[in-house]
N, C-alpha and C. Protein backbone atom coordinates (compact mmCIF):
# COMPACT_ATOMS: atom_id res chain seq x y z
N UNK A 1 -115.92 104.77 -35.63
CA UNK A 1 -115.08 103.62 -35.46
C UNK A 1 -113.77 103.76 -36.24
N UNK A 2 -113.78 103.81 -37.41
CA UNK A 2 -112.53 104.70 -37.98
C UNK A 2 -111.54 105.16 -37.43
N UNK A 3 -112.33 106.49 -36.85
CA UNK A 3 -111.47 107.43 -36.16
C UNK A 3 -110.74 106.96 -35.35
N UNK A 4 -111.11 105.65 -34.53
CA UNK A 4 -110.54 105.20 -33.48
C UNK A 4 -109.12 104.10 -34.20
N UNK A 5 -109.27 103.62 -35.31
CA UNK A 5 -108.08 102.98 -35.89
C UNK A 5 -107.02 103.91 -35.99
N UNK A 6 -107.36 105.17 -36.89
CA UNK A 6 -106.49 105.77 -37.12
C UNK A 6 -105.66 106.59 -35.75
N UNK A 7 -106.16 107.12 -34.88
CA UNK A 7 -105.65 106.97 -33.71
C UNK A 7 -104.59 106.54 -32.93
N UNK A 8 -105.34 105.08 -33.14
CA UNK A 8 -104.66 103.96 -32.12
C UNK A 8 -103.16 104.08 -33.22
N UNK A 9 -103.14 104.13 -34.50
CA UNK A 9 -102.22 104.51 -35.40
C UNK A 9 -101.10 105.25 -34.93
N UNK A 10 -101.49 106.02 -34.85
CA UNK A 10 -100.73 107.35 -34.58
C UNK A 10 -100.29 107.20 -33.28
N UNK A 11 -100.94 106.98 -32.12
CA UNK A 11 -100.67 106.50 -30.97
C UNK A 11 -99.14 105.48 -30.91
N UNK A 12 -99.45 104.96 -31.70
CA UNK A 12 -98.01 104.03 -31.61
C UNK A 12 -96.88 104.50 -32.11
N UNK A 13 -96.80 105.49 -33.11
CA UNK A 13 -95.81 106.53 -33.79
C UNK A 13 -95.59 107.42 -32.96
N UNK A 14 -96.24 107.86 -32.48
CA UNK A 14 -96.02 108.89 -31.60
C UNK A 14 -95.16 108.89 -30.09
N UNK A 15 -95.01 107.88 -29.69
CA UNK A 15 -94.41 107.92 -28.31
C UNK A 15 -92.49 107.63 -28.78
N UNK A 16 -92.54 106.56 -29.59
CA UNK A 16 -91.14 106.79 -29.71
C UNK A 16 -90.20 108.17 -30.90
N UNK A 17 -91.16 108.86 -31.35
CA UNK A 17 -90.72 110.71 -31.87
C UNK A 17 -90.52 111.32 -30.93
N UNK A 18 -91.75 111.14 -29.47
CA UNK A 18 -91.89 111.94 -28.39
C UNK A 18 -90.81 111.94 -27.73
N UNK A 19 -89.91 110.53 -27.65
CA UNK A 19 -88.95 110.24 -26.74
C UNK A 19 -87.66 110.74 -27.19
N UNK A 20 -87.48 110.45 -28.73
CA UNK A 20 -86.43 111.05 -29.31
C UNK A 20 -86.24 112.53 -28.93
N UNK A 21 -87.73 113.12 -29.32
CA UNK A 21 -87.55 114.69 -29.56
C UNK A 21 -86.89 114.65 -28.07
N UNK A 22 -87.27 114.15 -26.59
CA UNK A 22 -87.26 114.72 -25.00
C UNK A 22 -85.61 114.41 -25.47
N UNK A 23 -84.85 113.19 -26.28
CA UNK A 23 -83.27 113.13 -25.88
C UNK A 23 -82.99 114.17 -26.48
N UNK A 24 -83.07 114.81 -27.78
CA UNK A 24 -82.22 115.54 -28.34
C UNK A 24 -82.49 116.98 -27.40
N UNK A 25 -83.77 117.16 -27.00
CA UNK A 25 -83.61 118.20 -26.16
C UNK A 25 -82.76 118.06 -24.79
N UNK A 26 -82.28 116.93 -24.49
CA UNK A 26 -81.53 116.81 -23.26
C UNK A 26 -80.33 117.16 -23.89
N UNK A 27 -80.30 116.50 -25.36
CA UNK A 27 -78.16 116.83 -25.43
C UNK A 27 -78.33 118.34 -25.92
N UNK A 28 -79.13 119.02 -26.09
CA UNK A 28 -78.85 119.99 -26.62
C UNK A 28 -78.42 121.36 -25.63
N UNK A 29 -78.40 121.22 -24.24
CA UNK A 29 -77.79 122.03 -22.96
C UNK A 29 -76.37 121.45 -23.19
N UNK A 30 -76.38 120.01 -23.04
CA UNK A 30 -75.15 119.44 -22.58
C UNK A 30 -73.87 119.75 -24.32
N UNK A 31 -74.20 119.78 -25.20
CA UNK A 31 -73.53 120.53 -26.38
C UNK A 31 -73.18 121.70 -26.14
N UNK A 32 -74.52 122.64 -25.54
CA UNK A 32 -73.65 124.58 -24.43
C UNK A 32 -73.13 124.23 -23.97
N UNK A 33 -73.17 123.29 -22.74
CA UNK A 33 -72.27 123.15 -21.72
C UNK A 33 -70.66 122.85 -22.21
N UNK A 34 -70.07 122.20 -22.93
CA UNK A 34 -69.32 121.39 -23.74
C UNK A 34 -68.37 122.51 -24.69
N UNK A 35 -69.40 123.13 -25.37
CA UNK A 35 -68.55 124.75 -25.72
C UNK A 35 -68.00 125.67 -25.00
N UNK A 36 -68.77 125.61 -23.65
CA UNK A 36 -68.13 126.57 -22.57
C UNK A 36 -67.00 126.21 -21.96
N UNK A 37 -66.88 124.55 -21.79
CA UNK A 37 -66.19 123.81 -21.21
C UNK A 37 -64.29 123.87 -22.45
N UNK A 38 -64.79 124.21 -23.38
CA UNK A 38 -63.58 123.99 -24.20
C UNK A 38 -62.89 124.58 -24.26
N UNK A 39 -63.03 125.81 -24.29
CA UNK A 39 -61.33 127.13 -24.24
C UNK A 39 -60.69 126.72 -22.48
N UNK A 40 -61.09 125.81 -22.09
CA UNK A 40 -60.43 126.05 -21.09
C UNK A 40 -59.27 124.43 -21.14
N UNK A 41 -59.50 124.13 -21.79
CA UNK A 41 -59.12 122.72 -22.23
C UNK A 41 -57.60 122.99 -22.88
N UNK A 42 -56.70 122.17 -23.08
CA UNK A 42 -55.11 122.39 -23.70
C UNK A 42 -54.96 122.24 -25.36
N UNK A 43 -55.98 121.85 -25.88
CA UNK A 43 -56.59 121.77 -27.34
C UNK A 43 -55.37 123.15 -27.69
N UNK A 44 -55.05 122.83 -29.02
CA UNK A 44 -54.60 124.46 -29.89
C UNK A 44 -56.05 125.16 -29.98
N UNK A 45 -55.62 126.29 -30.35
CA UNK A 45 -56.28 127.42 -30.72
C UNK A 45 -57.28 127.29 -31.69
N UNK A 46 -57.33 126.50 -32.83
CA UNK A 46 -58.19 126.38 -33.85
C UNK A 46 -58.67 124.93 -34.31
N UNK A 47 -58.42 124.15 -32.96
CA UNK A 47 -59.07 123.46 -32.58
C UNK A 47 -60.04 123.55 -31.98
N UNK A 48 -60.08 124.13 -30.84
CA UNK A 48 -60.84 125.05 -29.39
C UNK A 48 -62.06 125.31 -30.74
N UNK A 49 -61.79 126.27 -31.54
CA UNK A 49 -62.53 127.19 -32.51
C UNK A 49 -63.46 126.19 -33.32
N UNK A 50 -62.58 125.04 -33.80
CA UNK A 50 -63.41 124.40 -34.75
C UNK A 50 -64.43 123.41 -33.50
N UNK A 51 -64.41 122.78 -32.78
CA UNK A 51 -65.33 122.45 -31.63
C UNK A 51 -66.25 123.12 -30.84
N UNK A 52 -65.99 124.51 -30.76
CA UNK A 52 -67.28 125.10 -30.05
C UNK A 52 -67.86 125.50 -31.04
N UNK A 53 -67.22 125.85 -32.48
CA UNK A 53 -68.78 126.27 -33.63
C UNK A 53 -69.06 125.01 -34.05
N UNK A 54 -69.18 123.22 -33.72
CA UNK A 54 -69.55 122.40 -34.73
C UNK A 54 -70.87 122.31 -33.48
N UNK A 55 -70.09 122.67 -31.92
CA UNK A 55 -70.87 122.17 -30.72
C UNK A 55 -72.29 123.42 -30.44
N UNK A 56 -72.26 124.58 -31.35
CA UNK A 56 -73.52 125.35 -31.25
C UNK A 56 -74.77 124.88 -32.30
N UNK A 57 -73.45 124.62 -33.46
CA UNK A 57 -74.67 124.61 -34.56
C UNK A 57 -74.83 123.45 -34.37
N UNK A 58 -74.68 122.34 -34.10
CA UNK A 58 -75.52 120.77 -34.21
C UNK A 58 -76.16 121.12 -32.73
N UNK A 59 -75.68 121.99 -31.72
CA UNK A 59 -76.72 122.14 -30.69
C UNK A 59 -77.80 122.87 -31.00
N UNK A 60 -78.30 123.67 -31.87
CA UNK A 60 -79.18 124.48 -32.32
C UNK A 60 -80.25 123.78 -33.39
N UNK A 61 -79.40 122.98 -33.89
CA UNK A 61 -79.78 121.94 -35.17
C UNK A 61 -80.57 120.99 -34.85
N UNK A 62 -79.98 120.16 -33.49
CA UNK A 62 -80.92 119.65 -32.87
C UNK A 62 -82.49 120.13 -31.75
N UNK A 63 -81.89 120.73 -31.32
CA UNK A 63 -82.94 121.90 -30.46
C UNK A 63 -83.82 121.52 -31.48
N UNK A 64 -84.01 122.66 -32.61
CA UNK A 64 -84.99 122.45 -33.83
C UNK A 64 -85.87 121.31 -34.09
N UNK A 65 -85.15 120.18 -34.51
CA UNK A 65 -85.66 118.63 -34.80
C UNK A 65 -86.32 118.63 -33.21
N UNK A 66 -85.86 118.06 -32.15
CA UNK A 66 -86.71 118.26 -31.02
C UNK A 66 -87.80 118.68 -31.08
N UNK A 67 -88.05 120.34 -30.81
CA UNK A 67 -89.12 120.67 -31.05
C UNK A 67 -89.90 120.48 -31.93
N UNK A 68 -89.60 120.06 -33.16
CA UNK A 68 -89.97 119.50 -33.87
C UNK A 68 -90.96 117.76 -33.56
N UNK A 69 -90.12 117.70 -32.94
CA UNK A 69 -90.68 116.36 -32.67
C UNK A 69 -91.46 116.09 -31.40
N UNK A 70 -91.48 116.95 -30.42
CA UNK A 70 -91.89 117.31 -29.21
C UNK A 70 -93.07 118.04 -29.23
N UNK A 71 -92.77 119.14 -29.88
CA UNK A 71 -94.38 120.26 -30.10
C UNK A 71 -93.47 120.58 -29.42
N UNK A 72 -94.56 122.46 -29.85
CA UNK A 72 -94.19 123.60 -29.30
C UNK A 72 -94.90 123.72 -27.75
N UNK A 73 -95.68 123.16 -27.48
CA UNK A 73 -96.46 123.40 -26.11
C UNK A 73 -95.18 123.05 -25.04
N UNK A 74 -94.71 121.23 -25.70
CA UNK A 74 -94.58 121.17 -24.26
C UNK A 74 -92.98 121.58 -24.14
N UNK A 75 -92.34 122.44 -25.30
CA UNK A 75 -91.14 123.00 -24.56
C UNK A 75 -91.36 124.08 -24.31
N UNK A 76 -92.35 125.06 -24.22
CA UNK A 76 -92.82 126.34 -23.83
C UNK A 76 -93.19 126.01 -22.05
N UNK A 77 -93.89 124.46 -21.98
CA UNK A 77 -94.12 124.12 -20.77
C UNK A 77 -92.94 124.40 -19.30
N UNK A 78 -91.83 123.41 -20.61
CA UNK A 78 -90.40 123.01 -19.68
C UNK A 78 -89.77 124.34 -19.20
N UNK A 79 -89.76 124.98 -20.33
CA UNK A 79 -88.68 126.22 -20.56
C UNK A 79 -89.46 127.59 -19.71
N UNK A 80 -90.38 127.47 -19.20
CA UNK A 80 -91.41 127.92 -18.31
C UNK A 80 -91.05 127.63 -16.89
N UNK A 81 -90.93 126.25 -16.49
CA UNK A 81 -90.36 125.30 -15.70
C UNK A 81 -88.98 125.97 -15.09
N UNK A 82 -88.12 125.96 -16.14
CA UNK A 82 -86.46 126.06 -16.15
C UNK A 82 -86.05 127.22 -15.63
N UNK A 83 -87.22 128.21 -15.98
CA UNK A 83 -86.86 129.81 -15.82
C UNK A 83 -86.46 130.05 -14.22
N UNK A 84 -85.39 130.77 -13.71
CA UNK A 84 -85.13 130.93 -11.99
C UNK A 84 -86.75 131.48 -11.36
N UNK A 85 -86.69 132.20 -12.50
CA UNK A 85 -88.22 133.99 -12.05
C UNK A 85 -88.98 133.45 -11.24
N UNK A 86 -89.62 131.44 -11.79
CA UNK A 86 -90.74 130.87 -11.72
C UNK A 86 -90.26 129.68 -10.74
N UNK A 87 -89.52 129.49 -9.92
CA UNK A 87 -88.90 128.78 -9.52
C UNK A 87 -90.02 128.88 -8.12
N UNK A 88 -90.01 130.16 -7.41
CA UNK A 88 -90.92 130.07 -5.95
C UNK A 88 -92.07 130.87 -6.11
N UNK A 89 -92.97 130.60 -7.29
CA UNK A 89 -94.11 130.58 -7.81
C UNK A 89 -95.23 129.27 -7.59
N UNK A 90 -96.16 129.49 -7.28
CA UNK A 90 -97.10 128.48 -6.98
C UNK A 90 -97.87 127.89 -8.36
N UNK A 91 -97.89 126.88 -8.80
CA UNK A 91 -98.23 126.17 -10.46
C UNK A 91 -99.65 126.78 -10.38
N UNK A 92 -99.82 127.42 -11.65
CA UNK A 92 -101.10 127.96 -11.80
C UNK A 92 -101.73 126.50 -12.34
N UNK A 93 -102.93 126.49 -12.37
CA UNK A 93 -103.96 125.10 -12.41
C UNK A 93 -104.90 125.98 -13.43
């Protein structure tokens, strides 16, 4: 009976970490994307520079916390998912 308090505990902590970790893993493409997007932009030169290294490392920074907060399963799941290779592959069960 215990076991089942502590649980139900955790149960309630757990879904809004889960949700966080799924956003930061969403901004963390759209931060690549955003670096790639910038040398092409009219920014000076060391501007350009100081924005795509703040836009890797807080994209990397977050990635981390994510998984962190996500587990390792289920971005091994996604990133499994994401791959082209596995794209016209039939879901193993």
């Amino acid at each position: 009976m215990e076991k089942d308090i502590v649980s139900n505990k955790e149960k309630q902590k757990k879904p809004f970490l889960f949700k966080l970790g799924i956003g930061l893993l969403i901004l963390y493409p759209i931060l690549w994307g955003l670096a790639a997007i910038i040398p092409f932009t009219p920014l000076p030169l060391h501007i350009k520079a100081t924005i795509i290294t703040v836009c890797i490392v807080v994209g990397e920074v977050l990635f981390l916390i994510g998984v962190a907060f996500v587990g390792k399963e289920v971005v091994t799941k996604y990133k499994r998912k994401l791959n082209p290779k596995n794209w016209r592959r039939k879901d193993e069960k």
